[in-house]
PDB file of N, CA and C in Angstrom:
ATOM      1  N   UNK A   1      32.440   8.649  23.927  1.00  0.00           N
ATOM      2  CA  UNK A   1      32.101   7.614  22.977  1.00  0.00           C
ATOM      3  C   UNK A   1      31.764   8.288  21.644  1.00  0.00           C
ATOM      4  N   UNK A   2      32.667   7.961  20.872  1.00  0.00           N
ATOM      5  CA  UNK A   2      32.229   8.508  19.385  1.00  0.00           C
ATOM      6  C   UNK A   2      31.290   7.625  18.445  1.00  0.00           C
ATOM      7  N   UNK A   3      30.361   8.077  17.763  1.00  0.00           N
ATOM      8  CA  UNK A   3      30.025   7.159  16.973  1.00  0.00           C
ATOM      9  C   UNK A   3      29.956   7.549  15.361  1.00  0.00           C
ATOM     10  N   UNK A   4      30.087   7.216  14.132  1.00  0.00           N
ATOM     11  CA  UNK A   4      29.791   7.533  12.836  1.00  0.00           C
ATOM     12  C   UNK A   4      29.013   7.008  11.926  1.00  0.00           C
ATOM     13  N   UNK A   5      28.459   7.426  11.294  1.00  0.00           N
ATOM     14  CA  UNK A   5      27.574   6.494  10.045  1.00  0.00           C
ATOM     15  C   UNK A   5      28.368   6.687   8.714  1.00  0.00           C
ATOM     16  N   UNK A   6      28.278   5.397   8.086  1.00  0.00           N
ATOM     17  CA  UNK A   6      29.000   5.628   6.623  1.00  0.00           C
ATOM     18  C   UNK A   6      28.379   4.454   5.628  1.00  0.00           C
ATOM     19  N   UNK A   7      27.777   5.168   4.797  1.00  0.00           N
ATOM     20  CA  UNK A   7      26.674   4.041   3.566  1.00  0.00           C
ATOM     21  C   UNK A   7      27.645   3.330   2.794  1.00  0.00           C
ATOM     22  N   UNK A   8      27.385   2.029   2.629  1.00  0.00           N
ATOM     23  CA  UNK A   8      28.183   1.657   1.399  1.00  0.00           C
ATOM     24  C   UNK A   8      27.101   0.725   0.834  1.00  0.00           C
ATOM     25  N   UNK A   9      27.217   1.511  -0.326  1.00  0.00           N
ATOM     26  CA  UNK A   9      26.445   0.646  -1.142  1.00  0.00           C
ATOM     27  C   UNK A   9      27.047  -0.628  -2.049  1.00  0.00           C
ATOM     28  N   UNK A  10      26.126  -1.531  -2.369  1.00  0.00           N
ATOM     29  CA  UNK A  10      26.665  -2.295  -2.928  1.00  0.00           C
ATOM     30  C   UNK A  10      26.230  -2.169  -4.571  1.00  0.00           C
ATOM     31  N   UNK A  11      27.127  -3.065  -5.185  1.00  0.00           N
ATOM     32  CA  UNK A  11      26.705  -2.763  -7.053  1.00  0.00           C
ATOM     33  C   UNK A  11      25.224  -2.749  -7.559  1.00  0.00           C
ATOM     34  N   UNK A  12      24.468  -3.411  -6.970  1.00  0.00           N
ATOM     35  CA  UNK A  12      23.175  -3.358  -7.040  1.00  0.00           C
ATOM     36  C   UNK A  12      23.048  -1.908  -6.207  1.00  0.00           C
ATOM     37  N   UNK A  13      21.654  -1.244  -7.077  1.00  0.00           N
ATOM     38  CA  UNK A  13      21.049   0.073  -6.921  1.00  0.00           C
ATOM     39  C   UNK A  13      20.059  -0.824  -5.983  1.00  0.00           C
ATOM     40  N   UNK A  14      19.357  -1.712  -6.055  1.00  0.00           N
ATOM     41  CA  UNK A  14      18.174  -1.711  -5.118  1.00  0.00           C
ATOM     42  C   UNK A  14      18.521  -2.471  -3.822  1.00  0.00           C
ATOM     43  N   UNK A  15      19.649  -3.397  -3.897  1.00  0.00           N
ATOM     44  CA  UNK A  15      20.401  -4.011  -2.352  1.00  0.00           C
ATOM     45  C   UNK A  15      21.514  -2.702  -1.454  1.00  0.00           C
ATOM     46  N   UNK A  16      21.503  -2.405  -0.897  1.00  0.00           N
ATOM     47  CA  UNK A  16      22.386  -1.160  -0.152  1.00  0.00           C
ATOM     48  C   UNK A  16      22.104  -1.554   1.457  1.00  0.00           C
ATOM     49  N   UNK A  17      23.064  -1.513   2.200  1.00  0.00           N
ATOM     50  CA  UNK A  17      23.587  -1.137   3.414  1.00  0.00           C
ATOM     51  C   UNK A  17      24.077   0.010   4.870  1.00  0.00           C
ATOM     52  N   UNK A  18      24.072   0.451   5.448  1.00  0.00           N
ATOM     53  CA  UNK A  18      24.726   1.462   5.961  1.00  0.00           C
ATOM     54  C   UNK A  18      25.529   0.882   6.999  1.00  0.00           C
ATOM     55  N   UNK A  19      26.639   1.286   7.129  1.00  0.00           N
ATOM     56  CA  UNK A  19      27.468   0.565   8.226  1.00  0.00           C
ATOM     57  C   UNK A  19      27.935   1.795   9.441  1.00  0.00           C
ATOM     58  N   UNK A  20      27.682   1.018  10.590  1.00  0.00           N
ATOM     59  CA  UNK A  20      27.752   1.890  11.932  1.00  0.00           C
ATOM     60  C   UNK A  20      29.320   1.668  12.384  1.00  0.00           C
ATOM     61  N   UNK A  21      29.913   2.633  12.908  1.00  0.00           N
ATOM     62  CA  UNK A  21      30.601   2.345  13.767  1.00  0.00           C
ATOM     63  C   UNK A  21      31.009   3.146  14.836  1.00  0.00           C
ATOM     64  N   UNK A  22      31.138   2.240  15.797  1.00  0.00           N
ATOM     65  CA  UNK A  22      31.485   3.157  17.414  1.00  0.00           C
ATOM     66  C   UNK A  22      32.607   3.070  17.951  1.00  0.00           C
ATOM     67  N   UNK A  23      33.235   4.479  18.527  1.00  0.00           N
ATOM     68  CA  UNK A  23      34.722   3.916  19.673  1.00  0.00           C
ATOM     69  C   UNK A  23      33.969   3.722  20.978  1.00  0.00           C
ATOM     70  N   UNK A  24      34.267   2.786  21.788  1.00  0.00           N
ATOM     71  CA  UNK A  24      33.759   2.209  22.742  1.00  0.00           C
ATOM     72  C   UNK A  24      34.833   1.387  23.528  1.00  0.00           C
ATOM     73  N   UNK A  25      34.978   2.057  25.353  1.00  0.00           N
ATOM     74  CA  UNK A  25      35.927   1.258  25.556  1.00  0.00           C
ATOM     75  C   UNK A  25      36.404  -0.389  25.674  1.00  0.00           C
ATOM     76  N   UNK A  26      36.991  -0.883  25.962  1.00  0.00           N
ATOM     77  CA  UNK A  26      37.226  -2.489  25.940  1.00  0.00           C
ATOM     78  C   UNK A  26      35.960  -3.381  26.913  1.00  0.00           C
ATOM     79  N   UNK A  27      36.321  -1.987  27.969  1.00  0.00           N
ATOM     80  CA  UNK A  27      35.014  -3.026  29.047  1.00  0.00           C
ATOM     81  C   UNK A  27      33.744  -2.831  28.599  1.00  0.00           C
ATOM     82  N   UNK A  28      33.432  -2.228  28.112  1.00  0.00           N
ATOM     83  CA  UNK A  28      31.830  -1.654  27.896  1.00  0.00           C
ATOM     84  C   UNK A  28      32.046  -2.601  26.669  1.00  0.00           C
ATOM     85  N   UNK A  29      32.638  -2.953  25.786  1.00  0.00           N
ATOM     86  CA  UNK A  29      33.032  -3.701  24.340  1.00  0.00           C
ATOM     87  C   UNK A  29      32.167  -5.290  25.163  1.00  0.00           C
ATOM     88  N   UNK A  30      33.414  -5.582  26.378  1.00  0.00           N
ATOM     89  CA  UNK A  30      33.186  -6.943  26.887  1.00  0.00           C
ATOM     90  C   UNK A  30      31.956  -7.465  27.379  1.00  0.00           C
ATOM     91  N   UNK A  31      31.190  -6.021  28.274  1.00  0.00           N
ATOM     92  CA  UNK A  31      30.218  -6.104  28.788  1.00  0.00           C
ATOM     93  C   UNK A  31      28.970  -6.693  27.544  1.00  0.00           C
ATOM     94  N   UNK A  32      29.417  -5.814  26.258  1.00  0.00           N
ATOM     95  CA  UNK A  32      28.193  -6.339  25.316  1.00  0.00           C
ATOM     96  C   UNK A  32      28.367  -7.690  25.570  1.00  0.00           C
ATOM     97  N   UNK A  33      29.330  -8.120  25.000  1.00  0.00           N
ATOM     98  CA  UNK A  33      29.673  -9.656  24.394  1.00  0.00           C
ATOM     99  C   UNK A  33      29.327 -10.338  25.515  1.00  0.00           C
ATOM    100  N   UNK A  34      29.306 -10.268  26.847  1.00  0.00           N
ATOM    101  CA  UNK A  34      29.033 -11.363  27.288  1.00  0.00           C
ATOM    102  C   UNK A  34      27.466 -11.236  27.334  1.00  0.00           C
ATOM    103  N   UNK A  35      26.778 -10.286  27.365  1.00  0.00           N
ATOM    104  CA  UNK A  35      25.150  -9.954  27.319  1.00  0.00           C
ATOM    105  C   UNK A  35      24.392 -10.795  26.065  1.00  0.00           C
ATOM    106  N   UNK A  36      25.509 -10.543  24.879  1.00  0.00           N
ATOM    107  CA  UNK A  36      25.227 -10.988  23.390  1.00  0.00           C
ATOM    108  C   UNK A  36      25.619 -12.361  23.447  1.00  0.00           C
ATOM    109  N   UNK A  37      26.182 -13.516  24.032  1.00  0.00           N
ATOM    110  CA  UNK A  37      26.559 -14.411  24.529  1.00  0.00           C
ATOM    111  C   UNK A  37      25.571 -15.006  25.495  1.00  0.00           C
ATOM    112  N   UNK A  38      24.884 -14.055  26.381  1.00  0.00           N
ATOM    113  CA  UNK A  38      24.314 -14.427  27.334  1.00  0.00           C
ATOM    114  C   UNK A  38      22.928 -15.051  26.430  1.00  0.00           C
ATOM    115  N   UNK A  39      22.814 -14.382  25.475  1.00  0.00           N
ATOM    116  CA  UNK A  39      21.147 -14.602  24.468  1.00  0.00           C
ATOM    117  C   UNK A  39      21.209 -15.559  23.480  1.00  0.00           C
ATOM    118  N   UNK A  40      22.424 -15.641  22.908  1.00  0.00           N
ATOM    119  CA  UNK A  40      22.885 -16.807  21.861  1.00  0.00           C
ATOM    120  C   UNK A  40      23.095 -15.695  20.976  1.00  0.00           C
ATOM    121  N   UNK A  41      23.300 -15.066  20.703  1.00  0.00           N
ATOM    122  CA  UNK A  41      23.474 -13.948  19.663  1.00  0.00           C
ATOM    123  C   UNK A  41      24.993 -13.530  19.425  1.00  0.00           C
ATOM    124  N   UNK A  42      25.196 -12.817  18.312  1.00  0.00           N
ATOM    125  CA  UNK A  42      26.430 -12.280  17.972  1.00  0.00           C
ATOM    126  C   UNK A  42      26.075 -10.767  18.340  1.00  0.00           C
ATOM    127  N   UNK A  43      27.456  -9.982  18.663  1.00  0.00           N
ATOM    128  CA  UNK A  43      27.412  -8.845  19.268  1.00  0.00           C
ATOM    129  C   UNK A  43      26.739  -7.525  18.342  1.00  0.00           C
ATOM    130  N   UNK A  44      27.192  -8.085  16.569  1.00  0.00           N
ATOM    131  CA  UNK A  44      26.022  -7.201  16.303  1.00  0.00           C
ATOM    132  C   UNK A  44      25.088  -7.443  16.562  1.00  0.00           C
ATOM    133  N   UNK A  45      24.765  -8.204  16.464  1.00  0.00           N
ATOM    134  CA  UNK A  45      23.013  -8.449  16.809  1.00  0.00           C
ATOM    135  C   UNK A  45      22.450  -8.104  17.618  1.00  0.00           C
ATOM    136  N   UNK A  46      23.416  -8.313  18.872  1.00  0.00           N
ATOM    137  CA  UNK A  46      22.695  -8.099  19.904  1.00  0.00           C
ATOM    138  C   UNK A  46      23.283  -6.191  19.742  1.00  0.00           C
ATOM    139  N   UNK A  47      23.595  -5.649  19.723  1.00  0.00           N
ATOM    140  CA  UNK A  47      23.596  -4.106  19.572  1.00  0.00           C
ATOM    141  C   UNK A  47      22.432  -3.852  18.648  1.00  0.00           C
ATOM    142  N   UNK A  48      22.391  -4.285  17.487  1.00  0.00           N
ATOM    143  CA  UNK A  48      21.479  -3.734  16.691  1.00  0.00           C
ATOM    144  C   UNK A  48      20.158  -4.410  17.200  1.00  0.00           C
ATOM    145  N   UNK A  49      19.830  -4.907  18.083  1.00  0.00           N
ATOM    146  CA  UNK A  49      18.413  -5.355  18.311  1.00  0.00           C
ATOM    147  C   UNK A  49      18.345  -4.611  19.661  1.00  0.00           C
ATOM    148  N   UNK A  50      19.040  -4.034  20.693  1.00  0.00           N
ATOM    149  CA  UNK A  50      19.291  -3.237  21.370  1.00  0.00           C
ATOM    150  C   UNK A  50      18.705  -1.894  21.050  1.00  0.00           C
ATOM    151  N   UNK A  51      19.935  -1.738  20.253  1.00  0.00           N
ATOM    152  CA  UNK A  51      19.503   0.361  19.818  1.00  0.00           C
ATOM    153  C   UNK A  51      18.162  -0.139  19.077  1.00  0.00           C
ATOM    154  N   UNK A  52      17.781  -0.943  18.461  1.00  0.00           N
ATOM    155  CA  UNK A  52      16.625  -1.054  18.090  1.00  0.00           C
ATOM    156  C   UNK A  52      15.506  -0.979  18.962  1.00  0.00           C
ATOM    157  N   UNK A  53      15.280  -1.683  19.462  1.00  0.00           N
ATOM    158  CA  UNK A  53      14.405  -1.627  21.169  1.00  0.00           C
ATOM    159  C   UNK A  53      14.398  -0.244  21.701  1.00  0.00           C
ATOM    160  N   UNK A  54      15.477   0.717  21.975  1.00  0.00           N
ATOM    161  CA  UNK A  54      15.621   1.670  22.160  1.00  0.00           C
ATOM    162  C   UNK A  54      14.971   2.708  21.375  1.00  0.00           C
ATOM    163  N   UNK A  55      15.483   2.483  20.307  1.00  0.00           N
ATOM    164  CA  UNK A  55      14.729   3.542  19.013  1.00  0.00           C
ATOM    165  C   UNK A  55      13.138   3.482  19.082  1.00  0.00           C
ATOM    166  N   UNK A  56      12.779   2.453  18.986  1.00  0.00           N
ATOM    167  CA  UNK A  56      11.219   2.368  19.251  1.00  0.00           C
ATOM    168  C   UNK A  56      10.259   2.331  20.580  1.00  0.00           C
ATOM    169  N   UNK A  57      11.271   2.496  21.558  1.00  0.00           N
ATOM    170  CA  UNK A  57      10.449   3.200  23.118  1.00  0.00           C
ATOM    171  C   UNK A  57      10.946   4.060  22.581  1.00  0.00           C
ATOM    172  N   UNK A  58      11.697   5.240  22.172  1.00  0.00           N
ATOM    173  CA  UNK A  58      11.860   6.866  21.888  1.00  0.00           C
ATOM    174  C   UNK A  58      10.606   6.841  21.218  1.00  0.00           C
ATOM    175  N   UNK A  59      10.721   6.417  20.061  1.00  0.00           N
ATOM    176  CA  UNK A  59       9.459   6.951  19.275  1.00  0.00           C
ATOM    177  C   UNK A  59       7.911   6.764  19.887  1.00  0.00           C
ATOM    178  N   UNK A  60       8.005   5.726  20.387  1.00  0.00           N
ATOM    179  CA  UNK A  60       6.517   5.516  21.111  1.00  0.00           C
ATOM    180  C   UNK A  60       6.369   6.119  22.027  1.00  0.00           C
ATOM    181  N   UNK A  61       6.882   6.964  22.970  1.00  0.00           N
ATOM    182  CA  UNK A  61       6.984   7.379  24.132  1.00  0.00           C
ATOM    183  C   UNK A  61       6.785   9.333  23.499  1.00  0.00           C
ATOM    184  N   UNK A  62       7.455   9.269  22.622  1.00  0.00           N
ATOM    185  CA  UNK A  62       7.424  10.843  21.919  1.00  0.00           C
ATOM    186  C   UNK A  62       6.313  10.660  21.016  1.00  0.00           C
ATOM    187  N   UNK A  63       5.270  10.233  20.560  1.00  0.00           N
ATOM    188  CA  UNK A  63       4.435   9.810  19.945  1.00  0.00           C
ATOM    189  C   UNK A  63       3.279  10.257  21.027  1.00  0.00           C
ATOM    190  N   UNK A  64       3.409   9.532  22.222  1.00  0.00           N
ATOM    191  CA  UNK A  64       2.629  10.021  23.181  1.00  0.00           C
ATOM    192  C   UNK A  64       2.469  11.010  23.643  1.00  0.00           C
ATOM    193  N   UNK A  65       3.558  11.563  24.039  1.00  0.00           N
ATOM    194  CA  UNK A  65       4.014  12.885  24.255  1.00  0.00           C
ATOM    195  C   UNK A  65       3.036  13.843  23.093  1.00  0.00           C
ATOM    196  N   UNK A  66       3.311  13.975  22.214  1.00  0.00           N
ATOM    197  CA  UNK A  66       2.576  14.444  20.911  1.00  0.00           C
ATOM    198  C   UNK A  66       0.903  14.727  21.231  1.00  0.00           C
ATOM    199  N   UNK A  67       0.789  13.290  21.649  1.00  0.00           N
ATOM    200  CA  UNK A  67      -0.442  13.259  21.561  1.00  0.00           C
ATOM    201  C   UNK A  67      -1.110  13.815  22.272  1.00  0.00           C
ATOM    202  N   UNK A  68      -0.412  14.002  23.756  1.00  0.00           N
ATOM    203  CA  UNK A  68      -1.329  14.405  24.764  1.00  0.00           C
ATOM    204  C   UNK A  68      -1.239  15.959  24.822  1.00  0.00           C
ATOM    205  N   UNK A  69      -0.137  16.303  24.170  1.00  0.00           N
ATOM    206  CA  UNK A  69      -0.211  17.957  24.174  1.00  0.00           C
ATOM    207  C   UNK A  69      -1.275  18.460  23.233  1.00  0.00           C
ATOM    208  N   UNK A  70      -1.530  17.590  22.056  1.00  0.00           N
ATOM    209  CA  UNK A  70      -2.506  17.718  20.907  1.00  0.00           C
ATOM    210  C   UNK A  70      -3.855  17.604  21.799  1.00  0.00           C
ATOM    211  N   UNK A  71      -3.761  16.806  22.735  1.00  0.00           N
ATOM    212  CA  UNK A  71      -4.963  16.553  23.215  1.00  0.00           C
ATOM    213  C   UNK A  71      -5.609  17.959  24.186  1.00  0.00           C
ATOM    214  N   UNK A  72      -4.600  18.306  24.918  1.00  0.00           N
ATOM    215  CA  UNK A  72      -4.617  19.290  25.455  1.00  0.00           C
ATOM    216  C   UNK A  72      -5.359  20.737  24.730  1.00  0.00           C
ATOM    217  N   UNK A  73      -4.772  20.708  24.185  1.00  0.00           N
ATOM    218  CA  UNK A  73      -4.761  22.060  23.131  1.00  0.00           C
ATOM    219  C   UNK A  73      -6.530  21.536  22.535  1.00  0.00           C
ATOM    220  N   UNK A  74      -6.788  20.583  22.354  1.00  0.00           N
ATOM    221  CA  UNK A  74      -7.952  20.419  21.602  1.00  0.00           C
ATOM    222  C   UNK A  74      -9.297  20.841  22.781  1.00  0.00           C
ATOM    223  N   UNK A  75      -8.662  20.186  24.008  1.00  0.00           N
ATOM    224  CA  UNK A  75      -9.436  20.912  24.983  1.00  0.00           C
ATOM    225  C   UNK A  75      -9.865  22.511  25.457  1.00  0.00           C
ATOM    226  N   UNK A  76      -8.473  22.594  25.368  1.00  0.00           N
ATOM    227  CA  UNK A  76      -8.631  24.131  25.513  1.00  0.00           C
ATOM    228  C   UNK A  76      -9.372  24.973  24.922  1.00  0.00           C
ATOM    229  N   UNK A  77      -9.361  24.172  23.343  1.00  0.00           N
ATOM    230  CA  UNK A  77      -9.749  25.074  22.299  1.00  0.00           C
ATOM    231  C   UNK A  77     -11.400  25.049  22.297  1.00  0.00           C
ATOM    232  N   UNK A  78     -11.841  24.066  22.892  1.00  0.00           N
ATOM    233  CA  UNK A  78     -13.230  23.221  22.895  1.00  0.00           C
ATOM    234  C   UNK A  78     -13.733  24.380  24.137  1.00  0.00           C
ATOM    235  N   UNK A  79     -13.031  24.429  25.635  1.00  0.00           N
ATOM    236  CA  UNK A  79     -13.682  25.303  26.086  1.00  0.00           C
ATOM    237  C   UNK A  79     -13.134  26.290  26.109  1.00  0.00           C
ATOM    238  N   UNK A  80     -12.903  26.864  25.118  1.00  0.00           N
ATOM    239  CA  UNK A  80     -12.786  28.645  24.854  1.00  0.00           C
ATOM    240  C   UNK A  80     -14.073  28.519  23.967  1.00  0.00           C
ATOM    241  N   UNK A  81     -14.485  27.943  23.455  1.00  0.00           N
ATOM    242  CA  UNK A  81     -15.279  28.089  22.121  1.00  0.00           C
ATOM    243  C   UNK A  81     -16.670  27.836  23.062  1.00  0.00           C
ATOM    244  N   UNK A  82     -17.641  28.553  22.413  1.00  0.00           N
ATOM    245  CA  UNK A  82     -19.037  28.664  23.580  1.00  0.00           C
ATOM    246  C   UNK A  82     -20.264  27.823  23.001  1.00  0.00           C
ATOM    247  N   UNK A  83     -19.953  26.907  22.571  1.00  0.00           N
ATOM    248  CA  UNK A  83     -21.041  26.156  21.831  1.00  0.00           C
ATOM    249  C   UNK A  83     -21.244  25.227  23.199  1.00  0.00           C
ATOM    250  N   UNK A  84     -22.418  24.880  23.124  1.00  0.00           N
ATOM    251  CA  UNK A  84     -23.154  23.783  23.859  1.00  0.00           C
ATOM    252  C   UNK A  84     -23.183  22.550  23.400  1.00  0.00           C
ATOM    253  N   UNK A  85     -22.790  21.471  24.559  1.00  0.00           N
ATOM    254  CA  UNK A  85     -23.402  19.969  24.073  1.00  0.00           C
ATOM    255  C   UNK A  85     -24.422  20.042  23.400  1.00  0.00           C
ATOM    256  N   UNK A  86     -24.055  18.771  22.483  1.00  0.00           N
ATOM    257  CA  UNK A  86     -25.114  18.310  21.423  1.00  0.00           C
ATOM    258  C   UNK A  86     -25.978  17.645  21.917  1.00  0.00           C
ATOM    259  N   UNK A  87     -27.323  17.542  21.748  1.00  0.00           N
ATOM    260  CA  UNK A  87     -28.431  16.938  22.302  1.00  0.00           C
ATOM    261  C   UNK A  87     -27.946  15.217  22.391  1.00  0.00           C
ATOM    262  N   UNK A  88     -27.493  14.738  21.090  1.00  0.00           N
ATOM    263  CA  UNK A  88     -27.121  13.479  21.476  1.00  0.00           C
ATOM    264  C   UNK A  88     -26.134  13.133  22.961  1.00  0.00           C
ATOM    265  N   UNK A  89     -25.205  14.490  22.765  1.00  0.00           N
ATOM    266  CA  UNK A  89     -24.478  14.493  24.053  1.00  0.00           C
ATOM    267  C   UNK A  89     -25.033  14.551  25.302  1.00  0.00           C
ATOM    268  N   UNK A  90     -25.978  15.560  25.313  1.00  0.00           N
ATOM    269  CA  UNK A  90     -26.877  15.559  26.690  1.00  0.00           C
ATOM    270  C   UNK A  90     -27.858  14.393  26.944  1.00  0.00           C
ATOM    271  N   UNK A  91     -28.089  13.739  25.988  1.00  0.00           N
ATOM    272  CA  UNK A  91     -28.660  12.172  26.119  1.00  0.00           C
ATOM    273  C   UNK A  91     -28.017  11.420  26.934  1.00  0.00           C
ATOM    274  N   UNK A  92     -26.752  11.143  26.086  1.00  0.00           N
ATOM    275  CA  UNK A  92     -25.562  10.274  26.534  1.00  0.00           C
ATOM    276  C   UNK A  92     -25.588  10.586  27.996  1.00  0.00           C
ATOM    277  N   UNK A  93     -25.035  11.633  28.539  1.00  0.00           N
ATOM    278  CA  UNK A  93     -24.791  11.947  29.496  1.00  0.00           C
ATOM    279  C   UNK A  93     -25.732  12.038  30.696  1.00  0.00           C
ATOM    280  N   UNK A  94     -27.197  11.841  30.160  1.00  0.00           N
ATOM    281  CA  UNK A  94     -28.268  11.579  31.122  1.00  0.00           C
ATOM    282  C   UNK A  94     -28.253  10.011  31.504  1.00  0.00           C
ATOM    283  N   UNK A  95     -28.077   9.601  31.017  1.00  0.00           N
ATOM    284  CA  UNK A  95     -27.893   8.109  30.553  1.00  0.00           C
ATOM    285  C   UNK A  95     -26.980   7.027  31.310  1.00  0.00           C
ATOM    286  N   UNK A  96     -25.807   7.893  31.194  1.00  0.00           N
ATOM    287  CA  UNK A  96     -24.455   7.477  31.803  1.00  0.00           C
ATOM    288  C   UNK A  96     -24.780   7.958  33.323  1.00  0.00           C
ATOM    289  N   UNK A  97     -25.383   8.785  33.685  1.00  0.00           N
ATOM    290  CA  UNK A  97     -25.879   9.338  35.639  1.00  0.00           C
ATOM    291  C   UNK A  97     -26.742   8.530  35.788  1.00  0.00           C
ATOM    292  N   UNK A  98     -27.542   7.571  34.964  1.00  0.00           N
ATOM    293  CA  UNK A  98     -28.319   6.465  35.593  1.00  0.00           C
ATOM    294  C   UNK A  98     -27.625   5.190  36.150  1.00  0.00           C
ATOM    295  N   UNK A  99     -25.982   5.329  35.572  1.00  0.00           N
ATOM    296  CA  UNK A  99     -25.909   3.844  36.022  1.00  0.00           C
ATOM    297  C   UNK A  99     -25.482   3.524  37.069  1.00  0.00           C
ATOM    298  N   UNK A 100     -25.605   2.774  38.359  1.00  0.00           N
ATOM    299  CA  UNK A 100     -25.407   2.271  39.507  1.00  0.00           C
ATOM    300  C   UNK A 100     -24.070   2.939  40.043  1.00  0.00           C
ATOM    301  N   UNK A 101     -24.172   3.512  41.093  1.00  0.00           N
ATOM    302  CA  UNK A 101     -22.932   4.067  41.896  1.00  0.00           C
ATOM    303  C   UNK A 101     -22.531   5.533  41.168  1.00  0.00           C
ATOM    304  N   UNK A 102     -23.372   6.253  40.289  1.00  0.00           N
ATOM    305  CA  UNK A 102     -23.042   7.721  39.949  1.00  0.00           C
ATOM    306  C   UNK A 102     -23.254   8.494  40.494  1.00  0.00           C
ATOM    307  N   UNK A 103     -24.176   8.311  40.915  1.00  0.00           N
ATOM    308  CA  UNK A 103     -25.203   9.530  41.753  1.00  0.00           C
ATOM    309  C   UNK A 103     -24.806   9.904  43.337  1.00  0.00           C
TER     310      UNK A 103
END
């Protein structure tokens, strides 16, 4: 499956476009259309609200990803480093062993 991107702009500088296009065989073509049919939609639409959906579980999902390695690393870094809880912390944490079912 090939796909290409190619901008065309229009005479206006601030209205512009980019136009997609894919080789894609006939059945996989048909399969959209009846999916895009199935929703009330036209087949761009339904592609571009598709790869759209798609694009944004990638990003949210790699976002997470991100995060938890960041998170990681912040740990690590927390106990390599030899400082002691903060008194407010050792409060907290006396605090939180009082409540029902900790102990």
């Amino acid at each position: 499956m090939k796909a290409k991107i190619k901008e065309e702009f229009s005479d206006s500088n601030t209205n512009h476009s980019a136009r997609l296009e894919a080789r894609i065989s006939p059945e996989l073509k048909n399969f959209f259309l009846k999916a895009a049919k199935m929703q009330g939609t036209s087949l761009t639409n339904f592609i571009i609200a598709s790869a759209k959906k798609e694009a944004d579980a990638t990003f949210k999902q790699q976002t997470l990803i991100d995060l938890t390695l960041q998170d990681k690393i912040h740990l690590i870094k927390n106990c390599i480093n030899d400082s002691y809880p903060s008194e407010e912390l050792q409060k907290a944490a006396k605090e939180f062993l009082k409540l029902p079912n900790l102990q």
